[in-house]
N, C-alpha and C. Protein backbone atom coordinates (compact mmCIF):
# COMPACT_ATOMS: atom_id res chain seq x y z
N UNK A 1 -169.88 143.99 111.35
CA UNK A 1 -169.43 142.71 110.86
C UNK A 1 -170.31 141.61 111.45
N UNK A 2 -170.69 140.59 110.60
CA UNK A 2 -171.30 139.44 111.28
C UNK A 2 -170.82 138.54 111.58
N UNK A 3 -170.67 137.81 112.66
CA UNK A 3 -169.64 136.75 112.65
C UNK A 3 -170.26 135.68 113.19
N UNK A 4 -172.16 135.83 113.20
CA UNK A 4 -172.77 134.61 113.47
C UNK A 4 -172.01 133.51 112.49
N UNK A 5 -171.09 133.42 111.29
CA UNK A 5 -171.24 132.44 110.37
C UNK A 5 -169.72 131.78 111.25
N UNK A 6 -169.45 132.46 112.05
CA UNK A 6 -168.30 131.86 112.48
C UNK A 6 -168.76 130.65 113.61
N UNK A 7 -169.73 130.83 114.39
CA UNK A 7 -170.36 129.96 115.35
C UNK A 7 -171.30 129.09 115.29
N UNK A 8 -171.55 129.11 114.19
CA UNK A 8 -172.89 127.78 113.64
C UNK A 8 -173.06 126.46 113.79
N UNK A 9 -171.88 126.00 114.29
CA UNK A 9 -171.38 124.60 114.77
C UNK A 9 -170.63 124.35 115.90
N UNK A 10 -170.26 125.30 116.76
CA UNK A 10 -170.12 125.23 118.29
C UNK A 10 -170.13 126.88 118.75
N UNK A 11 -169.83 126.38 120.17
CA UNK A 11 -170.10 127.56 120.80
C UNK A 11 -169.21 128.53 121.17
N UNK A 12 -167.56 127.81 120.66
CA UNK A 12 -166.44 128.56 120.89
C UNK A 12 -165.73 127.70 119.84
N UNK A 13 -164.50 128.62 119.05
CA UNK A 13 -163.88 128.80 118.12
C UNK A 13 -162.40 128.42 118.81
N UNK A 14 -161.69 127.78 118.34
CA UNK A 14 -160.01 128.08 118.49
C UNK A 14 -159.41 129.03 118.51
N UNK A 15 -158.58 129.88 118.31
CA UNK A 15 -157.84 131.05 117.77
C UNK A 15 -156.38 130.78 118.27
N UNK A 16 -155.15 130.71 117.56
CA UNK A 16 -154.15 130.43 116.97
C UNK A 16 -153.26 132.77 116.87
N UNK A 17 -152.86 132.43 118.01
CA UNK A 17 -152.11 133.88 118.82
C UNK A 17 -151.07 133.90 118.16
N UNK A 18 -150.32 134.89 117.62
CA UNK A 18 -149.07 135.47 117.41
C UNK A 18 -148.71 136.71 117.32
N UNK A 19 -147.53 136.62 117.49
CA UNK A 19 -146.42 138.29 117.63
C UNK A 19 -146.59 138.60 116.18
N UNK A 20 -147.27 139.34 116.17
CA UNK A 20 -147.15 140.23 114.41
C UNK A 20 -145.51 140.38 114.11
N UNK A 21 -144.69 141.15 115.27
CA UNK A 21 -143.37 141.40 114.67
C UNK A 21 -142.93 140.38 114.56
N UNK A 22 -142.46 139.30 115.61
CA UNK A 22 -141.83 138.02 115.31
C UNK A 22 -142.17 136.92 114.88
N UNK A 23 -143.83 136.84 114.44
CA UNK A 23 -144.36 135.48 113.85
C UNK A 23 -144.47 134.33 114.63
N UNK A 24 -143.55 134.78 115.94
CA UNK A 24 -143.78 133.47 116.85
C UNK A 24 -145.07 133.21 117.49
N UNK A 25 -145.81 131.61 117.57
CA UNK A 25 -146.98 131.07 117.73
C UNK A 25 -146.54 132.11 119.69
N UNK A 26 -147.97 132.51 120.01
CA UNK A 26 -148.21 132.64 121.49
C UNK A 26 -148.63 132.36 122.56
N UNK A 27 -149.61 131.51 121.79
CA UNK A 27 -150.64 130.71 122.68
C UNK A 27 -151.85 130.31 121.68
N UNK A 28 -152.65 129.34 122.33
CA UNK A 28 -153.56 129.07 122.12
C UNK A 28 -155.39 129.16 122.71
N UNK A 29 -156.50 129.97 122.48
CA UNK A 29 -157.36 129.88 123.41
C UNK A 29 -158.31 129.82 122.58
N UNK A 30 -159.74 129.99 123.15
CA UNK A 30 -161.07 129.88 122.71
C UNK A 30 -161.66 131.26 122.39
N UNK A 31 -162.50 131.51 121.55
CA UNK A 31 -163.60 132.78 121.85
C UNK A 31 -164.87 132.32 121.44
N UNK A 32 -165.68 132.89 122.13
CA UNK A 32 -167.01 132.85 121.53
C UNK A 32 -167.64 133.75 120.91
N UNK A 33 -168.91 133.94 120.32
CA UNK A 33 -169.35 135.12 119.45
C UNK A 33 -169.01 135.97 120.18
N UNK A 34 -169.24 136.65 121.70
CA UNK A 34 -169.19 137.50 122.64
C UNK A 34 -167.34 137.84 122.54
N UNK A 35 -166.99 136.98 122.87
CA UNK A 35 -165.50 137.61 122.75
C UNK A 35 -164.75 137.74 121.42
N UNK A 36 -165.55 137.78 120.28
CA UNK A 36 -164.38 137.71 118.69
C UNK A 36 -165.17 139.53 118.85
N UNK A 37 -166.45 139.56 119.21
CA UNK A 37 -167.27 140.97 118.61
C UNK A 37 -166.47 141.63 119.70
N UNK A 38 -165.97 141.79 121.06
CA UNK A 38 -165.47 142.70 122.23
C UNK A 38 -164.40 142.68 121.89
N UNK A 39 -163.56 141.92 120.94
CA UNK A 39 -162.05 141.87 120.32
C UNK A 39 -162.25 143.31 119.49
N UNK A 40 -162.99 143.46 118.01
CA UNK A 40 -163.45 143.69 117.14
C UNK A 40 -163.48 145.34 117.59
N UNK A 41 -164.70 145.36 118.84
CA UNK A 41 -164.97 146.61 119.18
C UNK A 41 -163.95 147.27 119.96
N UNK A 42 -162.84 146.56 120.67
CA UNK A 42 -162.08 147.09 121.94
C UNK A 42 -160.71 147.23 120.98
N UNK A 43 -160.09 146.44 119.77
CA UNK A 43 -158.95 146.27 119.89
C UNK A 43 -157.97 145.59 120.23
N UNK A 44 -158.68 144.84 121.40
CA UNK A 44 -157.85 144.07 122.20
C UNK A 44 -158.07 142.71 122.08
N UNK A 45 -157.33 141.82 122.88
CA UNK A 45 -157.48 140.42 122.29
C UNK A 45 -158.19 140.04 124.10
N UNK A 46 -159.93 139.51 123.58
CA UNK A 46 -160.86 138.92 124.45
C UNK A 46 -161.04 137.44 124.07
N UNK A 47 -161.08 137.04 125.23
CA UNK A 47 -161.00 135.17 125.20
C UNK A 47 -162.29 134.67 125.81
N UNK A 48 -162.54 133.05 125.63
CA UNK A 48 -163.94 132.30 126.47
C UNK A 48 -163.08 131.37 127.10
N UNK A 49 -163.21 131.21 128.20
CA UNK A 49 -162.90 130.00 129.10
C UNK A 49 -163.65 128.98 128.64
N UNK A 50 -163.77 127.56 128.16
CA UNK A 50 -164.40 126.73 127.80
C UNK A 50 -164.72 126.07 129.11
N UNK A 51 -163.99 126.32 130.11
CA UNK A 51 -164.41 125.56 131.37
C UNK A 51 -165.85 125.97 132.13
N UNK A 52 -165.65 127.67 132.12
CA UNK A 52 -166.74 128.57 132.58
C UNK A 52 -167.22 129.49 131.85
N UNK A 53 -167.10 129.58 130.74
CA UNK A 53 -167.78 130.24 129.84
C UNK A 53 -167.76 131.96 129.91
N UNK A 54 -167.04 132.13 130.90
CA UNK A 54 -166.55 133.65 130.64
C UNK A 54 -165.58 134.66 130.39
N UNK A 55 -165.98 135.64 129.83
CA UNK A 55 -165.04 136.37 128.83
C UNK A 55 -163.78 136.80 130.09
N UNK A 56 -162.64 136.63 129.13
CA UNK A 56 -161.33 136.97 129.93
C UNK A 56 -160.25 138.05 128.96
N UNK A 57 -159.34 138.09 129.45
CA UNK A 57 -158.40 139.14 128.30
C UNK A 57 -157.21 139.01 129.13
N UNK A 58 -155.42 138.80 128.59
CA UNK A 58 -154.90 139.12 129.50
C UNK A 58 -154.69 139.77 130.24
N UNK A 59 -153.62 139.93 131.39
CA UNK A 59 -153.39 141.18 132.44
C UNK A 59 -152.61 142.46 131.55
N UNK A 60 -153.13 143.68 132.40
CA UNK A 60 -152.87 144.78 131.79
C UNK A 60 -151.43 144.97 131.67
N UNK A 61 -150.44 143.72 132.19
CA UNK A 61 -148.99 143.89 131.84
C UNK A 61 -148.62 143.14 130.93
N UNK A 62 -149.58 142.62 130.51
CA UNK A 62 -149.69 141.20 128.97
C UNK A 62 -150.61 141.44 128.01
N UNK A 63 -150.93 142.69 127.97
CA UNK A 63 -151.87 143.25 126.99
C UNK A 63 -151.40 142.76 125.72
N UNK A 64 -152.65 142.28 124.83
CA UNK A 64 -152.25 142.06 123.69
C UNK A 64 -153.19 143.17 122.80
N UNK A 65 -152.95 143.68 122.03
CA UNK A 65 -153.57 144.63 120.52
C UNK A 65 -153.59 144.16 119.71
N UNK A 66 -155.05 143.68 119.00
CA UNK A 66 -154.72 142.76 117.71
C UNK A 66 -154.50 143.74 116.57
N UNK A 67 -153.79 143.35 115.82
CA UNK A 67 -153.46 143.93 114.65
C UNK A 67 -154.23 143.69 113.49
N UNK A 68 -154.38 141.82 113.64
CA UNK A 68 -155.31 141.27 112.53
C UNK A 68 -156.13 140.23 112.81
N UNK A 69 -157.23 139.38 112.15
CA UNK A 69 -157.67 138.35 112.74
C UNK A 69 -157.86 137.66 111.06
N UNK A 70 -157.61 137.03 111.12
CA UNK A 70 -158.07 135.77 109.56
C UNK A 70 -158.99 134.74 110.09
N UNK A 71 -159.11 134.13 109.34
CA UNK A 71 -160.39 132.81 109.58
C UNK A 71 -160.00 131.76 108.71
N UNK A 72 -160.11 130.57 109.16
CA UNK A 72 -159.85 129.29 108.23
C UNK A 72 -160.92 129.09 106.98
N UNK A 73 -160.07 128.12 106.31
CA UNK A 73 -161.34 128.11 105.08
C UNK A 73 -162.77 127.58 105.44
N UNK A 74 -162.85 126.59 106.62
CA UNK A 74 -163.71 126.21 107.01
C UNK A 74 -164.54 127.05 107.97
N UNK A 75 -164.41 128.49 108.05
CA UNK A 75 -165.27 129.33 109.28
C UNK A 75 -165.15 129.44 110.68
N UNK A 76 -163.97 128.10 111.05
CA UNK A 76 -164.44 127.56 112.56
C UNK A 76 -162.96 127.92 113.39
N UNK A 77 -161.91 128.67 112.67
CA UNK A 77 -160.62 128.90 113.94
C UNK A 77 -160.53 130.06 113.40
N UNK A 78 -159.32 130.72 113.96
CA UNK A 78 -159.21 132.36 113.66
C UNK A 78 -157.53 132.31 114.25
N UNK A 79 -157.17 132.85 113.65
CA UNK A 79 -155.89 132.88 113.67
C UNK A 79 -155.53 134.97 113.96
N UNK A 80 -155.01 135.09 114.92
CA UNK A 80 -155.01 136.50 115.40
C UNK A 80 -153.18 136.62 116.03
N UNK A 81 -153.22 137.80 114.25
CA UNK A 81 -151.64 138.47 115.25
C UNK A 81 -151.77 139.96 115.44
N UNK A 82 -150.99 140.26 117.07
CA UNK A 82 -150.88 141.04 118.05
C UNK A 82 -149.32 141.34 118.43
N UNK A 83 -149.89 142.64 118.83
CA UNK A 83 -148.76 143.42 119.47
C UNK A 83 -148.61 142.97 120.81
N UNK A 84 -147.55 142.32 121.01
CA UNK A 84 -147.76 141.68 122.63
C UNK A 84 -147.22 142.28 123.89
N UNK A 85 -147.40 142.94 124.51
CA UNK A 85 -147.05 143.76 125.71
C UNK A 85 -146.90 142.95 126.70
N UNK A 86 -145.53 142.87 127.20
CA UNK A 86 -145.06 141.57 128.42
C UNK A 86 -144.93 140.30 127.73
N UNK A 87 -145.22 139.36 128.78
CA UNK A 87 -145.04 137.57 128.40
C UNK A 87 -146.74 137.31 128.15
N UNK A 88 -146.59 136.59 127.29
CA UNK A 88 -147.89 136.18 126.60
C UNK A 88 -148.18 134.81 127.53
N UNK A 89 -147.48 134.05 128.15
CA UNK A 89 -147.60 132.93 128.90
C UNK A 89 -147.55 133.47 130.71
N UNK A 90 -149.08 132.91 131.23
CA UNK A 90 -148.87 133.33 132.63
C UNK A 90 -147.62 132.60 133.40
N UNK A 91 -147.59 131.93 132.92
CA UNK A 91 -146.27 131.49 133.66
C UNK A 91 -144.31 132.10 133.52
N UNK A 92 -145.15 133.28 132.60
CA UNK A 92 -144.18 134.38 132.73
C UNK A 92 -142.63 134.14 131.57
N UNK A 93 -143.05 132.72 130.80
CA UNK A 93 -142.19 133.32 128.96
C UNK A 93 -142.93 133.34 128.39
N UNK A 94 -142.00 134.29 127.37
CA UNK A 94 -142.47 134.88 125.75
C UNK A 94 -144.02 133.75 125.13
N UNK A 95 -144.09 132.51 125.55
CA UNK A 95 -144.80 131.64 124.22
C UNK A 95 -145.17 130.66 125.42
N UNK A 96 -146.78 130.16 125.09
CA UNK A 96 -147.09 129.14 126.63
C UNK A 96 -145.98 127.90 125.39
N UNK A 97 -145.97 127.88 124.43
CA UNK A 97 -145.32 126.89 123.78
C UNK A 97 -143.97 126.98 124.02
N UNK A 98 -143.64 126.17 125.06
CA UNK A 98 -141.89 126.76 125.41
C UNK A 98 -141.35 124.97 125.88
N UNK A 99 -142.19 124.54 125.42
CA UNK A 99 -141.74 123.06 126.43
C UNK A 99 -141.98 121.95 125.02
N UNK A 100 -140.65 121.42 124.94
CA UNK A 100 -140.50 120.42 123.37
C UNK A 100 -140.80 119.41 124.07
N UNK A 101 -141.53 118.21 123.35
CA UNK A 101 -141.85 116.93 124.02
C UNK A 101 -141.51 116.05 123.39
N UNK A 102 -141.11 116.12 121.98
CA UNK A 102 -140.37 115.06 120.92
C UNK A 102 -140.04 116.00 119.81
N UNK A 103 -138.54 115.70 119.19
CA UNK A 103 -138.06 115.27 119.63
C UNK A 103 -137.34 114.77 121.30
N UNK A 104 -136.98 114.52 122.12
CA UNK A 104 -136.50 114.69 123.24
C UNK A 104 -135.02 115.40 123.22
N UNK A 105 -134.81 116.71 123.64
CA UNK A 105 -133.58 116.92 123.73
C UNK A 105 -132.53 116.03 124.50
């Protein structure tokens, strides 16, 4: 697969995480060419730190298995749902999206 057409305009991509079974959003991170192709080849879901530029994956008790990966119409995010093994948020719930900011409860 080529996925130079995915990186032609930066150096890391969005990608938009979810639970295949429950559809719930999981997080949000970066990849770069290096981590969409080590996704691709491994199975597993590989990330880019935008801070330091190197490849990461969660912990082996937060393993994620991608199931699928799509791409926006525009080439530039990727939207990937996974089998999620453990809490997808290091801070240990289900979704780093766990905290509402408006409305205000």
């Amino acid at each position: 697969m080529d996925t130079n057409k995915y990186f032609q305009h930066h150096s890391t991509i969005p990608v938009v995480v979810k639970d295949k079974d429950t559809g719930k959003v999981l997080h949000l991170a970066f990849m770069n060419q290096q981590a969409l192709e080590k996704t691709i080849e491994t199975g597993e879901a590989w990330y880019c730190s935008r801070s330091n530029g190197k490849l990461w994956k969660k912990r082996s008790e937060q393993k994620q298995t991608v199931a699928s990966i799509y791409v926006d119409c525009d080439n530039d995010s990727l939207l990937m749902k996974v089998h999620q093994t453990g809490t997808a948020c290091h801070k240990g719930k289900s979704s780093c999206f766990h905290r509402r900011i408006w409305p205000e409860e």
